[in-house]
Protein backbone atom coordinates (compact mmCIF):
# COMPACT_ATOMS: atom_id res chain seq x y z
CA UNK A 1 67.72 -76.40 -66.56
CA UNK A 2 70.48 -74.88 -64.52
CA UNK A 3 70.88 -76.35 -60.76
CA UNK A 4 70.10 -72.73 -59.79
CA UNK A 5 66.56 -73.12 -61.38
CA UNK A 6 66.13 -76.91 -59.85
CA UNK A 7 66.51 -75.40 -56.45
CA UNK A 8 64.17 -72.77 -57.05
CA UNK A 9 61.20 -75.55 -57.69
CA UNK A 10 62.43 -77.21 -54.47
CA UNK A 11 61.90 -73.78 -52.84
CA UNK A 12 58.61 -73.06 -54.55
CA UNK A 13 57.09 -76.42 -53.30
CA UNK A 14 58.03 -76.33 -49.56
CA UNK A 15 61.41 -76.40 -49.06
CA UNK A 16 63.28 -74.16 -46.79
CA UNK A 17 66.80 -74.54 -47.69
CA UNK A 18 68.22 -76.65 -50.75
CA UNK A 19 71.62 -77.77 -52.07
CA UNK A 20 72.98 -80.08 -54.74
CA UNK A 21 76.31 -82.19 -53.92
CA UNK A 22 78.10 -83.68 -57.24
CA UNK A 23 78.03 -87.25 -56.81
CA UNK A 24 82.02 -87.16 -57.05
CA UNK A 25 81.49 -85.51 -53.44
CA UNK A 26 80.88 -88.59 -51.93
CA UNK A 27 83.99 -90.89 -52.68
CA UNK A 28 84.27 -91.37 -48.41
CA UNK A 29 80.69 -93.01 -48.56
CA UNK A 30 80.65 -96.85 -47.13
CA UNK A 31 80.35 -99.70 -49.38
CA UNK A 32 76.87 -100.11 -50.16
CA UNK A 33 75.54 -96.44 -49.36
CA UNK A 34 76.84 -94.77 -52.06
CA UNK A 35 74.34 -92.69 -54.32
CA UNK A 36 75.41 -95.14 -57.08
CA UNK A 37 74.81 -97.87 -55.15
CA UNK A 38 71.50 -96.80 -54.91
CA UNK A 39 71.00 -95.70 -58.22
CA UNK A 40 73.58 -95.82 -60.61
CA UNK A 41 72.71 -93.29 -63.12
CA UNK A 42 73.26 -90.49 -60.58
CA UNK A 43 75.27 -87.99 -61.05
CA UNK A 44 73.66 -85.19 -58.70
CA UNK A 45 71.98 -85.30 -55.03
CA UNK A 46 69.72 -82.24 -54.63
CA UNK A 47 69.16 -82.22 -50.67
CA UNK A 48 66.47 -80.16 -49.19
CA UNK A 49 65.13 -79.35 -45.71
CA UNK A 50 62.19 -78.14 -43.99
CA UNK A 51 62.73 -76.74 -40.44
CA UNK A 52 60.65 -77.81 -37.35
CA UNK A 53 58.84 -75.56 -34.89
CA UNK A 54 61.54 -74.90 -32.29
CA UNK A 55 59.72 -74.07 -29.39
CA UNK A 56 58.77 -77.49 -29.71
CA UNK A 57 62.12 -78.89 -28.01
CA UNK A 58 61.04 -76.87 -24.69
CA UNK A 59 58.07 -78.77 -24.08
CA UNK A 60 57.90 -80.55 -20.55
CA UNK A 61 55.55 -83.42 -22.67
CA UNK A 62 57.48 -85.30 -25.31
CA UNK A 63 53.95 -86.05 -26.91
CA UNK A 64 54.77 -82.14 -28.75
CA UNK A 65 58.03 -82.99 -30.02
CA UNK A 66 57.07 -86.69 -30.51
CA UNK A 67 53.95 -85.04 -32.73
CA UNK A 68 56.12 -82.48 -35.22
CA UNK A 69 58.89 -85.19 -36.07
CA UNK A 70 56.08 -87.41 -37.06
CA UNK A 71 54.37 -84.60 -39.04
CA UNK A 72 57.69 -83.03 -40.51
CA UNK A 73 59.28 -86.39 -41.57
CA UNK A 74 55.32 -86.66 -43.33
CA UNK A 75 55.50 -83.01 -45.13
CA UNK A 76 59.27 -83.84 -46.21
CA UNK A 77 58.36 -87.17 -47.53
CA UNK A 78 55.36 -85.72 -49.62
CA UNK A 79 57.76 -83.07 -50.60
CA UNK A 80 60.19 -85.35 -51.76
CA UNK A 81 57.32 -87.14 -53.98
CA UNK A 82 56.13 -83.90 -55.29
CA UNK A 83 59.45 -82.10 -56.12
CA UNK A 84 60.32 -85.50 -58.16
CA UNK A 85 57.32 -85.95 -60.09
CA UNK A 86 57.76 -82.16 -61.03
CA UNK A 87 61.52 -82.51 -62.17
CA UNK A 88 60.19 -86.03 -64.22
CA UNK A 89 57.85 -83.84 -65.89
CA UNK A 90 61.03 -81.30 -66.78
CA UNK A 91 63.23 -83.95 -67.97
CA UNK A 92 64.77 -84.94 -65.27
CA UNK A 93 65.11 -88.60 -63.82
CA UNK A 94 65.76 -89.22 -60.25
CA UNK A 95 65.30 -91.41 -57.31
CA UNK A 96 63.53 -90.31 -54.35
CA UNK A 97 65.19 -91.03 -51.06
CA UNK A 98 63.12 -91.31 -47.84
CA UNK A 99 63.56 -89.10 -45.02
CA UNK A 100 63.45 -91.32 -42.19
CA UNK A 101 62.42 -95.20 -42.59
CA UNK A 102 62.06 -97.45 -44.17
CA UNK A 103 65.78 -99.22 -44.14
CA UNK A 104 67.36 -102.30 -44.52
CA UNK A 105 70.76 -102.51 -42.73
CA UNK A 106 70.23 -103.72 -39.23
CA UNK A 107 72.78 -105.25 -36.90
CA UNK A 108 70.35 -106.08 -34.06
CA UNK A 109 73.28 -107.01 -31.39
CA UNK A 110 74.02 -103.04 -31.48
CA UNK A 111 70.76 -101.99 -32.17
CA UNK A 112 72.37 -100.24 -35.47
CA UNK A 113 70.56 -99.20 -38.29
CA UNK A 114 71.62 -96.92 -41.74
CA UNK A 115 69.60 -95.49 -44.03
CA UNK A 116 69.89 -96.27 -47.63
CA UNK A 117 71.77 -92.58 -47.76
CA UNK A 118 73.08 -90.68 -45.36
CA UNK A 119 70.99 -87.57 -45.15
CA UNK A 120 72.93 -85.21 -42.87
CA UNK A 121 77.05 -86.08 -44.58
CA UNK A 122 74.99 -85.50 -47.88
CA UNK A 123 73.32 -82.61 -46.20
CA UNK A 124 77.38 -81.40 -45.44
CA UNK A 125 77.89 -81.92 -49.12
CA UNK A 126 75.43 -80.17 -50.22
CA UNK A 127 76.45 -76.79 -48.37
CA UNK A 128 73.73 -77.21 -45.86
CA UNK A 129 75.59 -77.00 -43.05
CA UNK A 130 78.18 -78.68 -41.11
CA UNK A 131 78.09 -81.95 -38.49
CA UNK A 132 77.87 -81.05 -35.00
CA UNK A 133 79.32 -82.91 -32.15
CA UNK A 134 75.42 -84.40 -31.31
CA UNK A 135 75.89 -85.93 -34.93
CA UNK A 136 73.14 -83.41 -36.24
CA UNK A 137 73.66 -81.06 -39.36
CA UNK A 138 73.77 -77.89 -38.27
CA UNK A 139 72.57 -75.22 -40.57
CA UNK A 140 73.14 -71.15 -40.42
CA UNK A 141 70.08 -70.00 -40.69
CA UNK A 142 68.23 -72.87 -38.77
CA UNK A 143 70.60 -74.66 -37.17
CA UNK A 144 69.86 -78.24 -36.27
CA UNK A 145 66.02 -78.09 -36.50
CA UNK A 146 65.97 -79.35 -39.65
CA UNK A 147 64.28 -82.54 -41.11
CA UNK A 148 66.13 -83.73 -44.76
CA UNK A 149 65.16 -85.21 -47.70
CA UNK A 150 66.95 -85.86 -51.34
CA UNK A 151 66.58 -86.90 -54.56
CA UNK A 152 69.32 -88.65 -56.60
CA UNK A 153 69.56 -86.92 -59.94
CA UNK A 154 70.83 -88.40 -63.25
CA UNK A 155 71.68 -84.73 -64.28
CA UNK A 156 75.34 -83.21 -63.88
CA UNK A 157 74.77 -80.70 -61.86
CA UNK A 158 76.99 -77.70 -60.25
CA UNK A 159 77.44 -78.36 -56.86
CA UNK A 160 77.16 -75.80 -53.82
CA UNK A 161 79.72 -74.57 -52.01
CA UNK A 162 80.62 -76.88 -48.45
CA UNK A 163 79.74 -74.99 -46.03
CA UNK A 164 82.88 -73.90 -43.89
CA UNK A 165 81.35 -72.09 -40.74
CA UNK A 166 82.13 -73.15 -37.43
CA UNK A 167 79.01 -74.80 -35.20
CA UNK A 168 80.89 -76.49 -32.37
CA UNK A 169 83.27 -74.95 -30.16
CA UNK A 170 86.57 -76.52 -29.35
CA UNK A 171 85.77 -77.06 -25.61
CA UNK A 172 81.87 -77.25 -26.05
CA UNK A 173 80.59 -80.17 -24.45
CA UNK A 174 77.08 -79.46 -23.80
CA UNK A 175 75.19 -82.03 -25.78
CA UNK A 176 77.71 -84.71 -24.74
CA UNK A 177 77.41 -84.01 -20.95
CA UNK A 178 73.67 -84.02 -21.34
CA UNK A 179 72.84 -87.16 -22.62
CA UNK A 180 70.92 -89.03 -20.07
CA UNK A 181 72.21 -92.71 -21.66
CA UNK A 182 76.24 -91.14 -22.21
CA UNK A 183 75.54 -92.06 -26.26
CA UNK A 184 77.69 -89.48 -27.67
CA UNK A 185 81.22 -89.00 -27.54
CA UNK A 186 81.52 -85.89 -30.11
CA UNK A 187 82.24 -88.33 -33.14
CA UNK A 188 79.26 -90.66 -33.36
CA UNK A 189 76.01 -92.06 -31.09
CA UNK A 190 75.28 -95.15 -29.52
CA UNK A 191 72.54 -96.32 -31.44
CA UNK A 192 71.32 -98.63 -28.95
CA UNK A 193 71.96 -96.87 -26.13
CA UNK A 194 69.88 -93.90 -27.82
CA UNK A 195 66.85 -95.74 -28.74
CA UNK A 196 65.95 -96.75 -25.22
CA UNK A 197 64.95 -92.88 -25.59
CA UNK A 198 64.59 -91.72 -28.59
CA UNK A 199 62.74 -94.67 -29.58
CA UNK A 200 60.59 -95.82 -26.28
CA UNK A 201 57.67 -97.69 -26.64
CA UNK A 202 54.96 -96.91 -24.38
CA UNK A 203 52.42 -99.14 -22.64
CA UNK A 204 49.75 -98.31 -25.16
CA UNK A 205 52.13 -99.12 -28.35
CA UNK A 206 52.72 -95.43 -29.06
CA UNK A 207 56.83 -95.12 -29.56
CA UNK A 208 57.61 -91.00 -27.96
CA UNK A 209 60.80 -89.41 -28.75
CA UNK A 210 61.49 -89.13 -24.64
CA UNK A 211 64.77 -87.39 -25.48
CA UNK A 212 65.97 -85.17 -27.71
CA UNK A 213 68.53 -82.99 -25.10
CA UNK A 214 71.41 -82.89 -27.69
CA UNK A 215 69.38 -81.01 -30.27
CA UNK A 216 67.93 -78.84 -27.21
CA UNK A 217 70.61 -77.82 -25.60
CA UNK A 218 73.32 -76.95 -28.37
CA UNK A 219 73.86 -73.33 -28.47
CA UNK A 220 73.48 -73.49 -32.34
CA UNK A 221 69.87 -75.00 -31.93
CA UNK A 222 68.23 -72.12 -33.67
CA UNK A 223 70.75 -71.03 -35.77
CA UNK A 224 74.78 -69.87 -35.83
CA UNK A 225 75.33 -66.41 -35.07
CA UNK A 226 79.15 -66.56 -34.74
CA UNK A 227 81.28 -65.99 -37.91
CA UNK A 228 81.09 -67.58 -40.83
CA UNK A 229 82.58 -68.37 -44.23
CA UNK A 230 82.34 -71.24 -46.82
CA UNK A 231 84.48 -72.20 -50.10
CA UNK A 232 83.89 -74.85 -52.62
């Protein structure tokens, strides 16, 4: 089976956009998070996405946005359970990886955390788009309202093209200026700063995603309409 017929299942069951990255893609991965470390028979990582409503992020209650990341983390996690029982059933081994928790690395004086894989720089890999200044992979077609999942594949696999389009302007600032706790500097987030947000815990136990102006407010939210090109 060709990677062009893998992706098509992915498609079939739910996914909205899907890309395979050759595990030789990811030589800049830390220590420790490297698809090998993971599982070392890889040799592939098909990545897949399914995109979130996006009226959602102009809510004035974070209990609607809160509700769809909780729902679309849910659909890409059963995705991500059904795509690799299907490619077991073809042949193909793999690892599922989740889409959000759980995780193990956690350095709790910087309220830091990493998942076992990077989703969104094996998102980049994949050709699914390219890292915006808010940290979020930032897709064509649906630009950062996207929620990821993979599989770690011990097929050899053609990889996609890397995406090569341009999401952030130069001199755009917008997602940077916006952030109510000043956790992004166009290169990375402060995690801990972040979660006082993104994470808060109300009086009733229910933890809201209060925040989520970086994703709102980039002019690429929806989409990229301004040119674009991509090369292997």
């Amino acid at each position: 089976m060709t990677a062009k017929k893998i992706k098509s299942v992915a498609l079939k069951l739910g996914a909205d956009i899907c890309g395979v990255a050759p595990v030789d893609r990811f030589s800049s991965a830390p220590k420790g998070f490297h698809p090998k470390d993971v599982y070392s028979g890889c040799q592939s990582v098909l990545v897949f996405a399914k995109k979130l409503p996006t009226e959602s992020l102009f809510a004035t209650s974070c209990i609607p946005y809160t509700y769809i990341n909780r729902l679309i983390t849910e659909e890409v996690d059963a995705l991500t359970l059904s795509l690799s029982r299907k490619l077991e059933t073809l042949g193909f081994m793999n690892v599922p990886i989740p889409s959000d928790d759980p995780s193990e690395y956690w350095e709790p004086d910087r309220s830091y955390a990493r998942g076992i894989l990077s989703l969104r720089h094996a998102g980049k890999l994949a050709g699914l788009g390219v890292l915006g200044k808010n940290t979020l992979l930032i897709n064509d077609k649906f630009g950062n309202v996207i929620q990821l999942g993979a599989l770690l594949l011990n097929s050899k696999l053609e990889g996609d093209p890397i995406a090569l389009y341009e999401a952030c302007k130069e001199d755009c600032q917008l997602c940077i200026r916006s952030c109510p706790q000043s956790a992004l500097d166009g290169i990375t987030v402060n995690q801990k700063a972040c979660r006082a947000l993104s994470n808060y815990r109300n009086e009733r136990g229910f933890v809201l995603k209060k925040c989520w102006e970086c994703r709102k407010v980039c002019p690429n939210h929806a989409g990229i309409t301004h040119g674009k090109s991509s090369a292997t």
